[in-house]
PDB file of N, CA and C in Angstrom:
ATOM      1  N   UNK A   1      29.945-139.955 -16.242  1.00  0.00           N
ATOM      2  CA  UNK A   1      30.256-140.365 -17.574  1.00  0.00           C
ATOM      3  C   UNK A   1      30.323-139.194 -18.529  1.00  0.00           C
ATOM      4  N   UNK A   2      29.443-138.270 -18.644  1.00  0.00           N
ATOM      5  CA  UNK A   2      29.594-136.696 -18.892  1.00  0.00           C
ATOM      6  C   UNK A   2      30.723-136.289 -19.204  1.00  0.00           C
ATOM      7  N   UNK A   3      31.256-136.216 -17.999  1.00  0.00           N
ATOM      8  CA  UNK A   3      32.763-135.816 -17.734  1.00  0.00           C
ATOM      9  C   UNK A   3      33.603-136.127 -18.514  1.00  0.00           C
ATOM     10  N   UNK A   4      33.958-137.510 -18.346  1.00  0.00           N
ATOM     11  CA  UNK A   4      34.755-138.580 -19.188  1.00  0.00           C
ATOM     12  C   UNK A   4      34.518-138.597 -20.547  1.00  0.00           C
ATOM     13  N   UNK A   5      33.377-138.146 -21.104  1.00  0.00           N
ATOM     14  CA  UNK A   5      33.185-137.908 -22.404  1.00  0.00           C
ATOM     15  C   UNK A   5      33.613-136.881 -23.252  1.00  0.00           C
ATOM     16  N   UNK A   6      33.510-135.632 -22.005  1.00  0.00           N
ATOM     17  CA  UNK A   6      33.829-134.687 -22.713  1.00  0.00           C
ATOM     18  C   UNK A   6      35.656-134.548 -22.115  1.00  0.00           C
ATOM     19  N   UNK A   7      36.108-135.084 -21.537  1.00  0.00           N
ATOM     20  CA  UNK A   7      37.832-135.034 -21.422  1.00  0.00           C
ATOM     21  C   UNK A   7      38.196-135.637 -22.774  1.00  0.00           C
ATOM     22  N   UNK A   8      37.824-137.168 -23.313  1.00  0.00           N
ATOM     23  CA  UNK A   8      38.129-137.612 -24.392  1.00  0.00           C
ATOM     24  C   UNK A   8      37.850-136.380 -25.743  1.00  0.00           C
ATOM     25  N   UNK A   9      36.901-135.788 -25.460  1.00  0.00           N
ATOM     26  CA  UNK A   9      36.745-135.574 -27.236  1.00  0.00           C
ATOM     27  C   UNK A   9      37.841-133.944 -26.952  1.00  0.00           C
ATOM     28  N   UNK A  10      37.989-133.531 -25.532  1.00  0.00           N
ATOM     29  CA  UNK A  10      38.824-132.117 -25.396  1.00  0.00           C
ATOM     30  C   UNK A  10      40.233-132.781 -25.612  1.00  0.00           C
ATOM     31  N   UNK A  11      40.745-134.186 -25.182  1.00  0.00           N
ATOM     32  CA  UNK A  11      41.540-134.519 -25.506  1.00  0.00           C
ATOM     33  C   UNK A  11      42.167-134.911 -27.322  1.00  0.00           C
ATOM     34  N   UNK A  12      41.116-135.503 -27.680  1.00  0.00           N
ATOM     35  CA  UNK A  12      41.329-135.441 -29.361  1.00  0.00           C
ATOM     36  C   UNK A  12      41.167-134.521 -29.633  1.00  0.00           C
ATOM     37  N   UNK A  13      40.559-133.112 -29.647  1.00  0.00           N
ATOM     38  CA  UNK A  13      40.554-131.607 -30.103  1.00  0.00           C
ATOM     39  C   UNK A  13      42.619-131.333 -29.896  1.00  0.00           C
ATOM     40  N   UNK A  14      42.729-131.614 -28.963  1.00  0.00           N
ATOM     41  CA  UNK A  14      43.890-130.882 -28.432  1.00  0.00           C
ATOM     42  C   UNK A  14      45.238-131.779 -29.429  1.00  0.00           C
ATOM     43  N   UNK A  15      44.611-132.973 -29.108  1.00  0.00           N
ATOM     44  CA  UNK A  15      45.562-133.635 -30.524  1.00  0.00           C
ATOM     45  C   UNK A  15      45.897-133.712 -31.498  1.00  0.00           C
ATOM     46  N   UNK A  16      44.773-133.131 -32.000  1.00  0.00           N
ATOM     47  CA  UNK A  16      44.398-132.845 -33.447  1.00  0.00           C
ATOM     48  C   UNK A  16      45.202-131.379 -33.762  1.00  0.00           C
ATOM     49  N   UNK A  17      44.831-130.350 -32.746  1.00  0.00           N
ATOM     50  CA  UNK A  17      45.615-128.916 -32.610  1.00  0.00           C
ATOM     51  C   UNK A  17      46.823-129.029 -32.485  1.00  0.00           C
ATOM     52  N   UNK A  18      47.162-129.904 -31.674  1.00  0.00           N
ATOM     53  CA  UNK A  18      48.755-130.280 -31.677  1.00  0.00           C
ATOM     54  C   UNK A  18      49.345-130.972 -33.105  1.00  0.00           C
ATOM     55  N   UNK A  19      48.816-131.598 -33.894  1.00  0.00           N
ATOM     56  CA  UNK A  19      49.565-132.120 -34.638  1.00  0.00           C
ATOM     57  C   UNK A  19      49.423-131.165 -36.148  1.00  0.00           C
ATOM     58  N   UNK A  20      48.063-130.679 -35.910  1.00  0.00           N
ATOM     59  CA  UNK A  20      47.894-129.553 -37.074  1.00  0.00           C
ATOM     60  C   UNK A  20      49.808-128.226 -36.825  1.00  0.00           C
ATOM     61  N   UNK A  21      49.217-128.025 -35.804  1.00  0.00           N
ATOM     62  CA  UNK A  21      50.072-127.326 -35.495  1.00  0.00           C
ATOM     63  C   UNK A  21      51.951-127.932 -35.813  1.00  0.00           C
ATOM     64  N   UNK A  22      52.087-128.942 -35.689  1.00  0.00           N
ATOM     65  CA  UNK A  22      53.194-129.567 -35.795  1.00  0.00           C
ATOM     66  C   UNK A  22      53.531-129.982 -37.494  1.00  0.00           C
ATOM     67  N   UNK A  23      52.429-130.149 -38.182  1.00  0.00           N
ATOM     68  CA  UNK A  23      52.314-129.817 -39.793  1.00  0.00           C
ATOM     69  C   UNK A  23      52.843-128.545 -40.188  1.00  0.00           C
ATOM     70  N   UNK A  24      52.469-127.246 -39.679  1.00  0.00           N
ATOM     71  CA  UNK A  24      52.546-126.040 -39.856  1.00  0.00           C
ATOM     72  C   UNK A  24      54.154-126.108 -39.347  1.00  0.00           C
ATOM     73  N   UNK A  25      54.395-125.887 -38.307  1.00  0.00           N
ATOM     74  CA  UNK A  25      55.725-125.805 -37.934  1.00  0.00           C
ATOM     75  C   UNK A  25      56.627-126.592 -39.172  1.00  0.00           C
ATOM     76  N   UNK A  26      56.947-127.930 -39.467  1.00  0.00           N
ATOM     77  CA  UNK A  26      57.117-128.495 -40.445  1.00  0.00           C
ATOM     78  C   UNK A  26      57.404-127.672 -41.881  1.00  0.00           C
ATOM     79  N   UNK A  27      56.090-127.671 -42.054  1.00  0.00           N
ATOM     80  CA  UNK A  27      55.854-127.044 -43.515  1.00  0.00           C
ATOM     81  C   UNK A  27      56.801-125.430 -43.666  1.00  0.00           C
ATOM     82  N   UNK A  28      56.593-124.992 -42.553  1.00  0.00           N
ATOM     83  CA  UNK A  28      57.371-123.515 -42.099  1.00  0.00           C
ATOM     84  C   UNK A  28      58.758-123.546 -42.628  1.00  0.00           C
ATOM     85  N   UNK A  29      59.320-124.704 -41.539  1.00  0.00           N
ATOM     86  CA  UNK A  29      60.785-124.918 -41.633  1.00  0.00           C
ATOM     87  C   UNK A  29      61.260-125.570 -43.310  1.00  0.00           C
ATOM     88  N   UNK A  30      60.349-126.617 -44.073  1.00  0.00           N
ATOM     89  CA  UNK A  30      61.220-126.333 -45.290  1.00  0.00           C
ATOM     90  C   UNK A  30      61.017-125.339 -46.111  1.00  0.00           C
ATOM     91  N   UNK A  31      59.853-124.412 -45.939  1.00  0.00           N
ATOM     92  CA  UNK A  31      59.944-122.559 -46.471  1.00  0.00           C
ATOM     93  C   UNK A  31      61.596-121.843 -45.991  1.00  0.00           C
ATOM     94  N   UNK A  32      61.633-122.659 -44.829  1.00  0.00           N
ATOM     95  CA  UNK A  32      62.637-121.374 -44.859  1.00  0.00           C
ATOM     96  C   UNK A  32      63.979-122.047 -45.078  1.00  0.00           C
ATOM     97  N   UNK A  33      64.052-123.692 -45.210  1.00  0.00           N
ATOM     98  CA  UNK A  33      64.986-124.416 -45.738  1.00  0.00           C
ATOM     99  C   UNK A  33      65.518-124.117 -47.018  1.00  0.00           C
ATOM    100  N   UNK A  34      63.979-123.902 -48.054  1.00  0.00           N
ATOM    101  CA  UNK A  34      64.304-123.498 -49.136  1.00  0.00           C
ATOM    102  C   UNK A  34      64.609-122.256 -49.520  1.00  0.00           C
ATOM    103  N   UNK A  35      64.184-121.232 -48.634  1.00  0.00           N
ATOM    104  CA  UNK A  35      64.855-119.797 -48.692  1.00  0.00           C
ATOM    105  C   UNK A  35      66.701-120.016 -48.320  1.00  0.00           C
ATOM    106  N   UNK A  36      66.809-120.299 -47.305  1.00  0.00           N
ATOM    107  CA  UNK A  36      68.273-120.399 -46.987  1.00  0.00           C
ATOM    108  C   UNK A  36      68.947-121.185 -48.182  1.00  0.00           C
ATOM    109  N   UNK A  37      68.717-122.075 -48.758  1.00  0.00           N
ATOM    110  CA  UNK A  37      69.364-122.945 -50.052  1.00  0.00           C
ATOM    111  C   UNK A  37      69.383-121.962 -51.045  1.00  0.00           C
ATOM    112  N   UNK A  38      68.282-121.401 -51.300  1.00  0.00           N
ATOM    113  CA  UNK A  38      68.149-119.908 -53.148  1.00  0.00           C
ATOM    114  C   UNK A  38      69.035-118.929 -52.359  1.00  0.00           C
ATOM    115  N   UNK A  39      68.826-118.721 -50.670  1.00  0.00           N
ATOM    116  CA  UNK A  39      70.078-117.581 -50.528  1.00  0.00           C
ATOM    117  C   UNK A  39      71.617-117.929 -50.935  1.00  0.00           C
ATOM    118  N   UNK A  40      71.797-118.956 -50.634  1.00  0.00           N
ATOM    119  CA  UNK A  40      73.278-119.813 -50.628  1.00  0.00           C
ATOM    120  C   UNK A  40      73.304-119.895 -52.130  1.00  0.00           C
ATOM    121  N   UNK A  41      72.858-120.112 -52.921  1.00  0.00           N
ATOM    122  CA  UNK A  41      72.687-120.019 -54.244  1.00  0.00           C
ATOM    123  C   UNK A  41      73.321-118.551 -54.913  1.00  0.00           C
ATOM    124  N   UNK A  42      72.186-117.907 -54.408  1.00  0.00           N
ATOM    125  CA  UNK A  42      72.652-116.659 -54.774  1.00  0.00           C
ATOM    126  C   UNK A  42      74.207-116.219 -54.458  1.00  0.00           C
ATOM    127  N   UNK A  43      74.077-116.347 -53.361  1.00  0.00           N
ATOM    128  CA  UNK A  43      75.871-116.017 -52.761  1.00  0.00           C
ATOM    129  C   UNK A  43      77.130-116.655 -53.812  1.00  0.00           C
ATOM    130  N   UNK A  44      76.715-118.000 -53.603  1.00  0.00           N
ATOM    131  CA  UNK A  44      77.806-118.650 -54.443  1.00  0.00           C
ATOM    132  C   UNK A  44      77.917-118.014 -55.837  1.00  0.00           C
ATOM    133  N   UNK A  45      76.878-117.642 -56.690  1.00  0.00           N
ATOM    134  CA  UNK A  45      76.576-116.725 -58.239  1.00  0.00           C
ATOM    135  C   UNK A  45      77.422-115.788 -57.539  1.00  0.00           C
ATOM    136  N   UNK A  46      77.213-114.745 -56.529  1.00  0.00           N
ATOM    137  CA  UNK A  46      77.692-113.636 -56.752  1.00  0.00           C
ATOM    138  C   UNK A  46      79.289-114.130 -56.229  1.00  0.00           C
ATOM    139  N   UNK A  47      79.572-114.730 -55.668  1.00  0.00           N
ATOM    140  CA  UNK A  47      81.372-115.500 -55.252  1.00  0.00           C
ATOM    141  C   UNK A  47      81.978-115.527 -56.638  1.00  0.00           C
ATOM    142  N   UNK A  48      81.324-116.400 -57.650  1.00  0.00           N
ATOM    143  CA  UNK A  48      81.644-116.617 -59.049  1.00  0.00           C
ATOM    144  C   UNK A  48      82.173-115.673 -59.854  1.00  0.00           C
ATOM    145  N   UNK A  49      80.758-114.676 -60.021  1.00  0.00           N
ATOM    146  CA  UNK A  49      80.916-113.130 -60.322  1.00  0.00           C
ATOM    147  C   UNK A  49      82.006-112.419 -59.807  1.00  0.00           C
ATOM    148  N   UNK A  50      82.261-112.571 -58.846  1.00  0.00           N
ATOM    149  CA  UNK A  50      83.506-111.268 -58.303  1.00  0.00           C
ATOM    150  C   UNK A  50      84.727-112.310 -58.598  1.00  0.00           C
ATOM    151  N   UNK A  51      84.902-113.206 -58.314  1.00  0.00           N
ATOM    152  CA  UNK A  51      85.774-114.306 -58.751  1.00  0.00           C
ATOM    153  C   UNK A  51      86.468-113.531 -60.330  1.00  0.00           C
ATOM    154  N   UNK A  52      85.084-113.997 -61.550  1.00  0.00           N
ATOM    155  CA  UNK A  52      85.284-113.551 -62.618  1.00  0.00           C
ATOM    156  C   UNK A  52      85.853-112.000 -62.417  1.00  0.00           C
ATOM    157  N   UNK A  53      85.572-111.172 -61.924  1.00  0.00           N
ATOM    158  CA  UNK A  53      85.766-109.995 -61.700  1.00  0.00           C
ATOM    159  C   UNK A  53      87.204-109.670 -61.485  1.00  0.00           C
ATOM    160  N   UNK A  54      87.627-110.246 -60.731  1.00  0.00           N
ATOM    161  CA  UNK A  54      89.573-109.845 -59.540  1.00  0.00           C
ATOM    162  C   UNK A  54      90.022-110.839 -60.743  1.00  0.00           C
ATOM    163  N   UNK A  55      89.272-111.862 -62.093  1.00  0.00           N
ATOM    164  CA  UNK A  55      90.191-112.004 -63.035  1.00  0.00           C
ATOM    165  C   UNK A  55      90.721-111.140 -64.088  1.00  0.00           C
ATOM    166  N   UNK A  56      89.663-110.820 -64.547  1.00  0.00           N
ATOM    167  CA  UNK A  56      89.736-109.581 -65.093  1.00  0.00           C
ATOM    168  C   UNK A  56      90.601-108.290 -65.073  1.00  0.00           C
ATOM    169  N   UNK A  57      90.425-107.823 -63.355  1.00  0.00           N
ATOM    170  CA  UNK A  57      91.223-107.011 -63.009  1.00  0.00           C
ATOM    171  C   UNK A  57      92.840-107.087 -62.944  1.00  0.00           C
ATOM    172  N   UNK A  58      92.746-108.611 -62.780  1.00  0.00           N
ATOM    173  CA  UNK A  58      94.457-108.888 -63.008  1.00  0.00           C
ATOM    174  C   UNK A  58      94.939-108.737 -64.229  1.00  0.00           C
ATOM    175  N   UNK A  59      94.303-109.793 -65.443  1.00  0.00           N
ATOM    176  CA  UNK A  59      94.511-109.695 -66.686  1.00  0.00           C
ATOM    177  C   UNK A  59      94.594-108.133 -67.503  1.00  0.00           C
ATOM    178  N   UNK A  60      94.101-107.140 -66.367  1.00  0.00           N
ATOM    179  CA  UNK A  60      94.180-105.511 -67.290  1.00  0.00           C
ATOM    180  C   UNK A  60      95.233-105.077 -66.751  1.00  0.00           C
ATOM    181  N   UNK A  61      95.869-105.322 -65.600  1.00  0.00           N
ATOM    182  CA  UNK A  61      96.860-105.126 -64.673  1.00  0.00           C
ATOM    183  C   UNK A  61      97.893-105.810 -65.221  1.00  0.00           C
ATOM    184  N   UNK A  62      97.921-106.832 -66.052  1.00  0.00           N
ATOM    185  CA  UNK A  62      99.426-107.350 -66.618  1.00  0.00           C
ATOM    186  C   UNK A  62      99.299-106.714 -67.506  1.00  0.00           C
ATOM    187  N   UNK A  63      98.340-106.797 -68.211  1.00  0.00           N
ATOM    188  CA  UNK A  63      98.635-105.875 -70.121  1.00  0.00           C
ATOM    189  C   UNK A  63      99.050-104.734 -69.617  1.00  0.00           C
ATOM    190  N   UNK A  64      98.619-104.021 -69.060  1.00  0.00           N
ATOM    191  CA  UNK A  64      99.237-102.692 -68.672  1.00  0.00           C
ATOM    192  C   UNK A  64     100.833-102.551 -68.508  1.00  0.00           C
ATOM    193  N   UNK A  65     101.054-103.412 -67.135  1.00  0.00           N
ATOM    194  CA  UNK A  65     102.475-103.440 -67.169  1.00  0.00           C
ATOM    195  C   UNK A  65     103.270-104.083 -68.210  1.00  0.00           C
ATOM    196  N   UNK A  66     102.540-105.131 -68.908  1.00  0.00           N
ATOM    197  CA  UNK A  66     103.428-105.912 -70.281  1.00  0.00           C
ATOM    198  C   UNK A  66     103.718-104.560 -71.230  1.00  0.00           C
ATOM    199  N   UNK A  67     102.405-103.857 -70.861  1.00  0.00           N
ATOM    200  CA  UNK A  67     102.560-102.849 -72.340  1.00  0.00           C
ATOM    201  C   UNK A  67     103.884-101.931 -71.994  1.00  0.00           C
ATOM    202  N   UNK A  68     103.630-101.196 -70.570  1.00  0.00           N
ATOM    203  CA  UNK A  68     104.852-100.491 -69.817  1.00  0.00           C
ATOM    204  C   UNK A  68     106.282-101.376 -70.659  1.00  0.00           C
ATOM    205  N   UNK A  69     106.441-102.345 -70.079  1.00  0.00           N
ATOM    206  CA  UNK A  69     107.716-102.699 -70.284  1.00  0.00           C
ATOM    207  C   UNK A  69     108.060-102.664 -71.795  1.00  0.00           C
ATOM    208  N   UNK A  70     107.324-102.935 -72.425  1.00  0.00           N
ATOM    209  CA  UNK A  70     107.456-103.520 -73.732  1.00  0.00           C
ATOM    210  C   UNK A  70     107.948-102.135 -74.390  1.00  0.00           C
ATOM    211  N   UNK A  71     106.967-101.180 -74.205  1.00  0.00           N
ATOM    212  CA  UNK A  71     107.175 -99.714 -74.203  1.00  0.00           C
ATOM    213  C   UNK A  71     108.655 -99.260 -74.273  1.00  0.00           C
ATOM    214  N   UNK A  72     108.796 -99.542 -73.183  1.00  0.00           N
ATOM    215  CA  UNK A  72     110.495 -99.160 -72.327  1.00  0.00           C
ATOM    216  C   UNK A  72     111.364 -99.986 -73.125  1.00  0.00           C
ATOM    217  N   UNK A  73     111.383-101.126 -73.762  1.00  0.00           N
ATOM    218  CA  UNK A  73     112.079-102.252 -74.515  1.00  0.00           C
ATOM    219  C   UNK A  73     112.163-101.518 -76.163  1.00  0.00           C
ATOM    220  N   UNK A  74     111.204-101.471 -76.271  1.00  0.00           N
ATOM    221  CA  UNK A  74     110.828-100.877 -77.896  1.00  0.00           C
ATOM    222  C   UNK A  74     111.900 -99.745 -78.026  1.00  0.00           C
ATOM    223  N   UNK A  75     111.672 -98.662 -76.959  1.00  0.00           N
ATOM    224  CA  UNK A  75     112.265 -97.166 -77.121  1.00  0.00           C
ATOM    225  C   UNK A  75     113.591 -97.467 -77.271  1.00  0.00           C
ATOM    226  N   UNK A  76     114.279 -98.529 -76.110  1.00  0.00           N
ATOM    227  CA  UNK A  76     115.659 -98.526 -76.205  1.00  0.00           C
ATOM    228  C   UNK A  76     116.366 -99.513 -77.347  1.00  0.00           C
ATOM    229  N   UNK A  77     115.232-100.371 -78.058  1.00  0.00           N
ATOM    230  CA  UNK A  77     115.598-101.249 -79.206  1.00  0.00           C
ATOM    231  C   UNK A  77     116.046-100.228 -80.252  1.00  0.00           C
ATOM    232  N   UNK A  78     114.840 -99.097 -80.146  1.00  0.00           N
ATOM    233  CA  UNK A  78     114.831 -98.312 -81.259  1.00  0.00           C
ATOM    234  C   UNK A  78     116.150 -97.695 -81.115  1.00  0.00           C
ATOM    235  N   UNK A  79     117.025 -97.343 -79.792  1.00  0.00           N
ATOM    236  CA  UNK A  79     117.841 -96.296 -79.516  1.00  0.00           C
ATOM    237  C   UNK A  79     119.295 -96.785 -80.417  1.00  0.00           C
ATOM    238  N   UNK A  80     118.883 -98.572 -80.121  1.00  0.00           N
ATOM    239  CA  UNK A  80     120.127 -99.139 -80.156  1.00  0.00           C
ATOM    240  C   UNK A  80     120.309 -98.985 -81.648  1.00  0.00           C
ATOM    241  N   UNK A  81     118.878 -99.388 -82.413  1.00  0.00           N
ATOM    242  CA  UNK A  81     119.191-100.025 -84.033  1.00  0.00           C
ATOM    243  C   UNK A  81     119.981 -98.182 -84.422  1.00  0.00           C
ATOM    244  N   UNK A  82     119.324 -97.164 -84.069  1.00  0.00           N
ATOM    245  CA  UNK A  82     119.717 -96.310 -84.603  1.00  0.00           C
ATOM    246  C   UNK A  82     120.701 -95.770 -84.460  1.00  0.00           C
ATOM    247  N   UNK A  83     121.638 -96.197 -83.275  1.00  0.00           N
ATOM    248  CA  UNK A  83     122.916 -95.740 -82.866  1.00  0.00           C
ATOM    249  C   UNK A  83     123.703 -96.943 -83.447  1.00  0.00           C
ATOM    250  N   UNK A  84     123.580 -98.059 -83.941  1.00  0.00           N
ATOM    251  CA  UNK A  84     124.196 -98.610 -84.907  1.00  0.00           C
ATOM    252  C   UNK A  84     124.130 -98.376 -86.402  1.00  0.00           C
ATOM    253  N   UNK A  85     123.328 -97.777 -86.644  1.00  0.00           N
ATOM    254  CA  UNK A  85     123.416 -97.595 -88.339  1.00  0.00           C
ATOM    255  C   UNK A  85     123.934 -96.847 -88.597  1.00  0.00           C
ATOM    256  N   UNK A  86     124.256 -95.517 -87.239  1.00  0.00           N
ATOM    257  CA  UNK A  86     125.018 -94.288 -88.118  1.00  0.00           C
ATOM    258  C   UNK A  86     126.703 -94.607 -87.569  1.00  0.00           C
ATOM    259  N   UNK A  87     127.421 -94.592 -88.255  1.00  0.00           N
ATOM    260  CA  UNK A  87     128.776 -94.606 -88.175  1.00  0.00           C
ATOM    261  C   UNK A  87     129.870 -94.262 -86.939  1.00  0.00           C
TER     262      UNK A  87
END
């Protein structure tokens, strides 16, 4: 009976270790659930950011060339008005 007494209570020790243990595991995985979600977070902010960014870069990239052309338009407007006013 000894025996049998002490298998039961090594058996609830071991159950108890097992399920402690299975808490921990648990608890682990939404630590790192919630790390992977604030990482994905972060990523998407910085997607946004560079997003905003290559807009930017376009919008300085047309003024530039708008200005180019406009430039080139102006000079030869100017060429024209003045080669019409003189006789």
């Amino acid at each position: 009976m000894g025996w049998t007494a002490l298998r039961v209570q090594l058996n609830t020790v071991l159950d108890a270790v097992r399920t402690y243990l299975s808490i921990q595991q648990q608890s682990l995985s939404l630590e790192e659930q919630k790390s992977s979600k604030e990482q994905l977070i972060r990523l998407v902010n910085l997607q946004e950011l560079l997003h905003k960014l290559e807009i930017l870069i376009v919008a300085v990239y047309m003024t530039e060339m708008a200005r180019i052309v406009f430039e080139a338009l102006w000079h030869e407007m100017a060429n024209l008005l003045t080669a019409s006013l003189y006789p």
